[in-house]
C-alpha atoms as a PDB file:
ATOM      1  CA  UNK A   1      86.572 129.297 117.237  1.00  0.00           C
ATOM      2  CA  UNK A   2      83.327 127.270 116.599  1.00  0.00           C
ATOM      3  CA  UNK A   3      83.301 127.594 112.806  1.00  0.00           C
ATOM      4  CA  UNK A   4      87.001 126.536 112.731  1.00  0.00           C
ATOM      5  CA  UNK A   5      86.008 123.733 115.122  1.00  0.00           C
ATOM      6  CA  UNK A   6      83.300 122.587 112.644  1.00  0.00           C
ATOM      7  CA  UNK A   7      84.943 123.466 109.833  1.00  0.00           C
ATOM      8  CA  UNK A   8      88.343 121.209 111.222  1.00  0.00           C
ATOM      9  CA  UNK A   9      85.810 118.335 111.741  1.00  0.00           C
ATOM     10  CA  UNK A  10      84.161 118.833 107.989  1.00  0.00           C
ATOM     11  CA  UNK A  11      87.724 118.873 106.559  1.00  0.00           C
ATOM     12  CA  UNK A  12      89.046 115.517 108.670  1.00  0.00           C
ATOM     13  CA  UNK A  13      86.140 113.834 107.399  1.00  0.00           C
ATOM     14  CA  UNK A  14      86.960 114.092 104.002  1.00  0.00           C
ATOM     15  CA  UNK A  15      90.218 113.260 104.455  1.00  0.00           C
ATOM     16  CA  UNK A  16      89.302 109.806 106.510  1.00  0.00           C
ATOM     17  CA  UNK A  17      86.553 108.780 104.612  1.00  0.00           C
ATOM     18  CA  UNK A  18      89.382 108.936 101.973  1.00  0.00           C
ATOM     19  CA  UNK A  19      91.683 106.710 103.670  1.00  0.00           C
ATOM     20  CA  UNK A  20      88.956 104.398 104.530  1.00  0.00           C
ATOM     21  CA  UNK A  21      88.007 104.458 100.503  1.00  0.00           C
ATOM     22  CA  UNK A  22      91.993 103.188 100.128  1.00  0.00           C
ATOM     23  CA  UNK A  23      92.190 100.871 103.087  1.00  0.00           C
ATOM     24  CA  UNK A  24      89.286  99.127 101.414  1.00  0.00           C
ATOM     25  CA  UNK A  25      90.330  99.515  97.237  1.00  0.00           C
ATOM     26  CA  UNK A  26      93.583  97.344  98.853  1.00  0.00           C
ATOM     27  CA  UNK A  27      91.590  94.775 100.180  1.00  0.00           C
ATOM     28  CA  UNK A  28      89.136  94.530  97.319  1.00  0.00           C
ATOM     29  CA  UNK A  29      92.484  94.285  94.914  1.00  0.00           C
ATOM     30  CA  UNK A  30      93.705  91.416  97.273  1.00  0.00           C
ATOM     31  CA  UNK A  31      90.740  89.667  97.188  1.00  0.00           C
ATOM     32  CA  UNK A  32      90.341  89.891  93.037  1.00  0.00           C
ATOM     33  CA  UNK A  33      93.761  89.311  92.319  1.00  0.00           C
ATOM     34  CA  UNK A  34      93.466  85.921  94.874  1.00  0.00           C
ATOM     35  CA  UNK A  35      90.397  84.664  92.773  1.00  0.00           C
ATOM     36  CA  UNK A  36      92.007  85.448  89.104  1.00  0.00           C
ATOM     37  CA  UNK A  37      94.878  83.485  90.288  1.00  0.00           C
ATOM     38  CA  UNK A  38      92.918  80.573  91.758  1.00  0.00           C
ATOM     39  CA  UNK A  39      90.779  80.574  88.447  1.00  0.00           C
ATOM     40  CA  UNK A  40      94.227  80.343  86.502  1.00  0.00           C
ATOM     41  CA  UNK A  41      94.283  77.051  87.554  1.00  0.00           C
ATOM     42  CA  UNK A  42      91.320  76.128  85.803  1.00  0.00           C
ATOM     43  CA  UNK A  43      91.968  76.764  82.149  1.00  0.00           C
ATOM     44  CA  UNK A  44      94.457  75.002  79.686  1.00  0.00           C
ATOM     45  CA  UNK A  45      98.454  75.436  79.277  1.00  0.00           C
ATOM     46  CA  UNK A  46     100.065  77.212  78.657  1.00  0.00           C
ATOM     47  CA  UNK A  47      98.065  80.149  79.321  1.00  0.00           C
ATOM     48  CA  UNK A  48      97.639  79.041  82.952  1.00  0.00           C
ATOM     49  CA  UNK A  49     101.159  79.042  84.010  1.00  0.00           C
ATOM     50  CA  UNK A  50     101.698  82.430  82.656  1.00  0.00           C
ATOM     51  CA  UNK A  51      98.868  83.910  84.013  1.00  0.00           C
ATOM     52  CA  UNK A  52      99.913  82.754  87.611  1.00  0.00           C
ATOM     53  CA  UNK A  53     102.916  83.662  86.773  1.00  0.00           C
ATOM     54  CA  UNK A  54     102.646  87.414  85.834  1.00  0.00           C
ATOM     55  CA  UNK A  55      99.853  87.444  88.925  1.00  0.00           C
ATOM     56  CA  UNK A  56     102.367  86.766  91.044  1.00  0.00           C
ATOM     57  CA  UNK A  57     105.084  89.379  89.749  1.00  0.00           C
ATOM     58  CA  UNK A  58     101.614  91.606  89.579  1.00  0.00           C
ATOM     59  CA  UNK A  59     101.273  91.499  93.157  1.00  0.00           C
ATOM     60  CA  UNK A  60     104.590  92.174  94.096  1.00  0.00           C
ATOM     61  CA  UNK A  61     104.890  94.880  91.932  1.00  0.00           C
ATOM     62  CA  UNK A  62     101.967  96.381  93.997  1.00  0.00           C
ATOM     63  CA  UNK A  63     103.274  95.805  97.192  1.00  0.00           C
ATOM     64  CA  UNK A  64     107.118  96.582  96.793  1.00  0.00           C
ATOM     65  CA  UNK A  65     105.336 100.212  94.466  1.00  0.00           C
ATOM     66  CA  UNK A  66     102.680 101.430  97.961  1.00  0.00           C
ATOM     67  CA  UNK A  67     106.194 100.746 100.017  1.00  0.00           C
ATOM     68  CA  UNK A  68     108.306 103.019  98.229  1.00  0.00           C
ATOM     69  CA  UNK A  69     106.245 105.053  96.322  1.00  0.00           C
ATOM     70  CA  UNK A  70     108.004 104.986  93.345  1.00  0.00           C
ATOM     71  CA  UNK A  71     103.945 105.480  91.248  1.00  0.00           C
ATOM     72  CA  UNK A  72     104.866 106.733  88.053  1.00  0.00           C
ATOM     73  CA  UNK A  73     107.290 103.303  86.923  1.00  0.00           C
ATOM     74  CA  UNK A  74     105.073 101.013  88.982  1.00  0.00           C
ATOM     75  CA  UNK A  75     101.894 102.252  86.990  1.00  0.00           C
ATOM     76  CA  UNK A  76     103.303 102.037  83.728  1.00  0.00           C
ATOM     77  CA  UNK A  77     104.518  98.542  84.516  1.00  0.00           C
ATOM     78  CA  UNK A  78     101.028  97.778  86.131  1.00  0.00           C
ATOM     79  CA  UNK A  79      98.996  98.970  82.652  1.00  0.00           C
ATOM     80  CA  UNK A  80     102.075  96.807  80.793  1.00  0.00           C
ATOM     81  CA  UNK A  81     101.331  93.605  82.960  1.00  0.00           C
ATOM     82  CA  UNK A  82      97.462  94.295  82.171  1.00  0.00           C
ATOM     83  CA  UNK A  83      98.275  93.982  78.491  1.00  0.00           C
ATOM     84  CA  UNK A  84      99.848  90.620  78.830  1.00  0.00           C
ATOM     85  CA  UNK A  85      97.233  89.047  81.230  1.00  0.00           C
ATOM     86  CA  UNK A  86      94.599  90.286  78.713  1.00  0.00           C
ATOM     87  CA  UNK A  87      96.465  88.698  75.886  1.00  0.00           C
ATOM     88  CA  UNK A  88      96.826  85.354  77.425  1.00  0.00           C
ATOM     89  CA  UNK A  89      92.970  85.748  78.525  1.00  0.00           C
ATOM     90  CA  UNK A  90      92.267  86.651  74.601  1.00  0.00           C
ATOM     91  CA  UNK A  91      94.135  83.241  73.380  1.00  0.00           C
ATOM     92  CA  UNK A  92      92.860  81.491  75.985  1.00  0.00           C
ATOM     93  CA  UNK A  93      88.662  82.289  74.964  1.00  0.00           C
ATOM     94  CA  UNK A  94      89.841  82.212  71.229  1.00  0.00           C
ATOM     95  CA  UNK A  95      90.880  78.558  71.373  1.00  0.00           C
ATOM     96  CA  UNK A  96      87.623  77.467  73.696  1.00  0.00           C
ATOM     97  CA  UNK A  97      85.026  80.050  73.123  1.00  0.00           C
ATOM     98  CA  UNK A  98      82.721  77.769  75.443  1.00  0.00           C
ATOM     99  CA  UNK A  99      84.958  76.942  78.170  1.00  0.00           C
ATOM    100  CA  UNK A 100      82.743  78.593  81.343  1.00  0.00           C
ATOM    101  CA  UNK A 101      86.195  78.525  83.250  1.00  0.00           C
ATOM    102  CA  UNK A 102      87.727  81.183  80.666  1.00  0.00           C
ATOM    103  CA  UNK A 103      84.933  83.207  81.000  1.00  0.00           C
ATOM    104  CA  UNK A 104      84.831  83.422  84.633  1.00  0.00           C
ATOM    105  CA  UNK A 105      89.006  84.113  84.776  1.00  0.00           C
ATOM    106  CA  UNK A 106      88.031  86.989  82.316  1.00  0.00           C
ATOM    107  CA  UNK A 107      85.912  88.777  84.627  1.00  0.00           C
ATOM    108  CA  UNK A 108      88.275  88.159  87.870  1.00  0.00           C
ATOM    109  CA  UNK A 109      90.787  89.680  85.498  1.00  0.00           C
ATOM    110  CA  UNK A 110      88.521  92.240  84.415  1.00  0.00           C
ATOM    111  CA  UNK A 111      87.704  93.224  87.979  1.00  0.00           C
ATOM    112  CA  UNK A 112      91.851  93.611  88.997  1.00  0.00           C
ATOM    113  CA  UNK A 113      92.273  95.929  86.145  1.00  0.00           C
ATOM    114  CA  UNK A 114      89.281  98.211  87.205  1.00  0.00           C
ATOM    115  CA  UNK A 115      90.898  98.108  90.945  1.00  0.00           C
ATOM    116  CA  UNK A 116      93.684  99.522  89.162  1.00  0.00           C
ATOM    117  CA  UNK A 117      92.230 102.328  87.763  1.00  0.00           C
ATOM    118  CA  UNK A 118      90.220 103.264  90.890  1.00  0.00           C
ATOM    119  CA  UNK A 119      93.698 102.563  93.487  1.00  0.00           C
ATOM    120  CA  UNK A 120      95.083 105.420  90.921  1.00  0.00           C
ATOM    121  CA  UNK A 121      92.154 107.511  91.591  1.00  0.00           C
ATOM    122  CA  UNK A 122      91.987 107.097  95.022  1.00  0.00           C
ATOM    123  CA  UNK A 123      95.640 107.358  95.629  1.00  0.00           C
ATOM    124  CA  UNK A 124      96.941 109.840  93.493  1.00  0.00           C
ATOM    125  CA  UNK A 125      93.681 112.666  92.498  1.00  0.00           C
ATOM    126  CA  UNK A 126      91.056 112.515  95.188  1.00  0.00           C
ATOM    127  CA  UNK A 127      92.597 114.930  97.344  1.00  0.00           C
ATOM    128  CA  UNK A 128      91.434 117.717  99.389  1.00  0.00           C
ATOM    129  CA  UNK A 129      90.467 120.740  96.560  1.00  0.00           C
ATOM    130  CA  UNK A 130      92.837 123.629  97.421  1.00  0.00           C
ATOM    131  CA  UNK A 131      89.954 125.868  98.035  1.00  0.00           C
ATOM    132  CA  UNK A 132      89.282 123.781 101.197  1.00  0.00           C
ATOM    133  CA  UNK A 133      92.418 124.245 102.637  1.00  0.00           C
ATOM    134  CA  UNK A 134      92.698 128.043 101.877  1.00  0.00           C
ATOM    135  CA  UNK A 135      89.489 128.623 103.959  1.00  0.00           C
ATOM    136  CA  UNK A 136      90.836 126.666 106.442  1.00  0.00           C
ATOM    137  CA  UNK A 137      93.998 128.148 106.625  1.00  0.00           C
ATOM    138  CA  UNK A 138      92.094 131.892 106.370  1.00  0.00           C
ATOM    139  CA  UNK A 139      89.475 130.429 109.848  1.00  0.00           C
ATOM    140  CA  UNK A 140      92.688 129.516 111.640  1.00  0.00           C
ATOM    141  CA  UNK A 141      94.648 132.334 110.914  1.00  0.00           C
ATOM    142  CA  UNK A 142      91.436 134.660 112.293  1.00  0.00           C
ATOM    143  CA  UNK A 143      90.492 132.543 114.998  1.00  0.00           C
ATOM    144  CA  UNK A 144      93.888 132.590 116.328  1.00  0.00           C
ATOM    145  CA  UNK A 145      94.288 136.628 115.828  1.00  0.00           C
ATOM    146  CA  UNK A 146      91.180 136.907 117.745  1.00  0.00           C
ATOM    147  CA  UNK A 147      92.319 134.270 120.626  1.00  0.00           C
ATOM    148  CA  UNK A 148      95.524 136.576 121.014  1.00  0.00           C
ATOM    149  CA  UNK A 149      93.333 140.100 120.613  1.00  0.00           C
ATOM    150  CA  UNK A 150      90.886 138.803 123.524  1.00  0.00           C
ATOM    151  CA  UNK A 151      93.710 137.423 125.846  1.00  0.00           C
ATOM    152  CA  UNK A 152      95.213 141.147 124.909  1.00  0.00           C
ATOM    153  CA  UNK A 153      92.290 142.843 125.928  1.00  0.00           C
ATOM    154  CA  UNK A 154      91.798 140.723 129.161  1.00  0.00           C
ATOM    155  CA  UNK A 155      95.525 141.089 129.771  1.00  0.00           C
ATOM    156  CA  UNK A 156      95.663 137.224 130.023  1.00  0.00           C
ATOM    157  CA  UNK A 157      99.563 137.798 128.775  1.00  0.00           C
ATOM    158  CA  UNK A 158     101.078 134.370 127.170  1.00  0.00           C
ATOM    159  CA  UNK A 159      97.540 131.736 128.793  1.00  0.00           C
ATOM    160  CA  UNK A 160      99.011 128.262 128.815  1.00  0.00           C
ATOM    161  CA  UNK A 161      95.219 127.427 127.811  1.00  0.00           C
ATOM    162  CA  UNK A 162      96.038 129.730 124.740  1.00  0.00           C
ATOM    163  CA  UNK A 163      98.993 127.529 123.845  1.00  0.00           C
ATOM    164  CA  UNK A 164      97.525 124.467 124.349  1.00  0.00           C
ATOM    165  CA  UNK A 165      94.575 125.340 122.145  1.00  0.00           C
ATOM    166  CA  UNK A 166      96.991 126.595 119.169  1.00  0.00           C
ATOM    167  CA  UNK A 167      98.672 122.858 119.285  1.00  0.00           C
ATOM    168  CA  UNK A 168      95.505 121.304 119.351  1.00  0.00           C
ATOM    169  CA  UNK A 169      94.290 122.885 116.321  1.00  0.00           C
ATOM    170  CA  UNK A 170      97.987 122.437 114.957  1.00  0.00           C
ATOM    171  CA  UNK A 171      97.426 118.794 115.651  1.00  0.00           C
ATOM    172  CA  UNK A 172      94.609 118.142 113.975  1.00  0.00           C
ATOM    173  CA  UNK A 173      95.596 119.939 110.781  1.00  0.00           C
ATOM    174  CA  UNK A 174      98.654 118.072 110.960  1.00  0.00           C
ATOM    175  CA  UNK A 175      96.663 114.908 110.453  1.00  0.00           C
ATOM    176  CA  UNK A 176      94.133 115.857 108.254  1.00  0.00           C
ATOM    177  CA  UNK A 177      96.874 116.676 106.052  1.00  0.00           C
ATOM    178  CA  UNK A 178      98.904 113.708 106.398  1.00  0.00           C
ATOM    179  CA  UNK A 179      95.753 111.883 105.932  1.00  0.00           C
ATOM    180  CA  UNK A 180      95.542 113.395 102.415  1.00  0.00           C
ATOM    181  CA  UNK A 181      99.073 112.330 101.268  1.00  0.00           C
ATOM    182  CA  UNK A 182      98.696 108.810 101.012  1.00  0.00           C
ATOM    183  CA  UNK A 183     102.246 108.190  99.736  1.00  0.00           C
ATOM    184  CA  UNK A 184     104.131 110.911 101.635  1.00  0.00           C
ATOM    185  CA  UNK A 185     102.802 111.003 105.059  1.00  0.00           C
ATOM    186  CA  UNK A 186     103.044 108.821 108.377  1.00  0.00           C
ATOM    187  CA  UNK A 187      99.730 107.046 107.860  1.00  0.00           C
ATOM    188  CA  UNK A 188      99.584 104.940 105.079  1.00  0.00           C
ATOM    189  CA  UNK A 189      96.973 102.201 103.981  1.00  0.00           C
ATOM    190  CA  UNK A 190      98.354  98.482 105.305  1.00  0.00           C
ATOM    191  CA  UNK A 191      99.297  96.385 102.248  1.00  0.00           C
ATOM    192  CA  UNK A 192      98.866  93.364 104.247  1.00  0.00           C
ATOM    193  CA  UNK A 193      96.089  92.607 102.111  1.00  0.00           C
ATOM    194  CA  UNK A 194      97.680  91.992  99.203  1.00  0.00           C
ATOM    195  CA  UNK A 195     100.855  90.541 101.213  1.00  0.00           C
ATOM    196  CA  UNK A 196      98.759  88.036 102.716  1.00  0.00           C
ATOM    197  CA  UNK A 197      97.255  87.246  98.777  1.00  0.00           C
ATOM    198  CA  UNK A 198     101.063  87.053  97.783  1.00  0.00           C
ATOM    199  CA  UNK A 199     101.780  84.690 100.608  1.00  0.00           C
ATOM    200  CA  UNK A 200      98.593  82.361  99.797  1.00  0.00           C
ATOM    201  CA  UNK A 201     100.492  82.026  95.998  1.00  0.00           C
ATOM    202  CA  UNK A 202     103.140  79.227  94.660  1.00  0.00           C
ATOM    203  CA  UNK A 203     106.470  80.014  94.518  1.00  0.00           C
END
């Protein structure tokens, strides 16, 4: 019972450093995608009104994607959106090569790309390795066979305590693995982040 009590507390804090690592990859997004549009306001038409613009349709895309999970289209729209924000940035340095203003909305749109790329790692392949979860599936399995073979032998019959240990365990697991499926479980990384970015935008 002790190794699958330290083992439980190993595996949850995998799984909520994890969420943590999210929670924070949304706010970091929110914050670079609030400066690269600010910045857009800084450089010459008529790459400025597109950039805001696709920003804005950028961020949405984000939020309206982490609340129904559709990944696959959103991500493929995301990298398509990076394209065009790049392209405008490209035009933008080509036809003022010294503007400092450029320069700096090319590394705020840099850094919302890269946020990209690590929200997809985050999100969708840091998980909990398999291997993890059969040992911890083979520790509960025995330490519940030997709960019920020692309440056996002390003829404790069906203990309450016995019970309520099996749904505290349950519990736990419960969470750890909802904590794992960012985009399938109950607990899910707030968004309003990024809502709050949206908000702060023009119409």
């Amino acid at each position: 019972m002790g190794l699958l009590a330290f083992f439980l507390a190993f595996t949850f804090g995998i799984a909520a450093s994890r969420f943590e690592a999210r929670r924070q990859l949304v706010l970091q997004e929110a914050n670079a995608i609030g400066t690269a549009y600010l910045r857009a306001k800084l450089v010459s038409e008529p790459q400025s009104a597109e950039i805001q613009r696709v920003l804005r349709e950028y961020t949405d895309l984000r939020i309206d994607a982490a609340r129904r999970g559709a990944l696959p289209a959103a991500i493929a729209r995301s990298e398509a959106m990076h394209g065009r924000l790049w392209s405008e940035a490209t035009a933008l340095t080509r036809s003022d090569p010294h503007s400092i203003a450029a320069g700096l909305l090319v590394d705020s749109l840099n850094e919302v790309i890269d946020l990209h790329q690590m929200r997809v790692t985050a999100g969708l392949r840091s998980r909990i390795p398999a291997r993890v979860w059969d040992v911890l599936f083979l520790l509960t399995f025995l330490a519940m066979l030997a709960m019920g073979y020692h309440a056996g032998q002390q003829g404790m019959g069906s203990s309450l305590v016995i019970l309520l240990l099996v749904l505290a365990f349950s519990s736990v697991i419960l969470i750890i693995a909802d904590l794992d499926r960012p985009l399938e479980g109950s607990l899910r990384v707030s968004q309003l982040p990024l809502i709050d970015t949206r908000e702060s935008m023009d119409p």
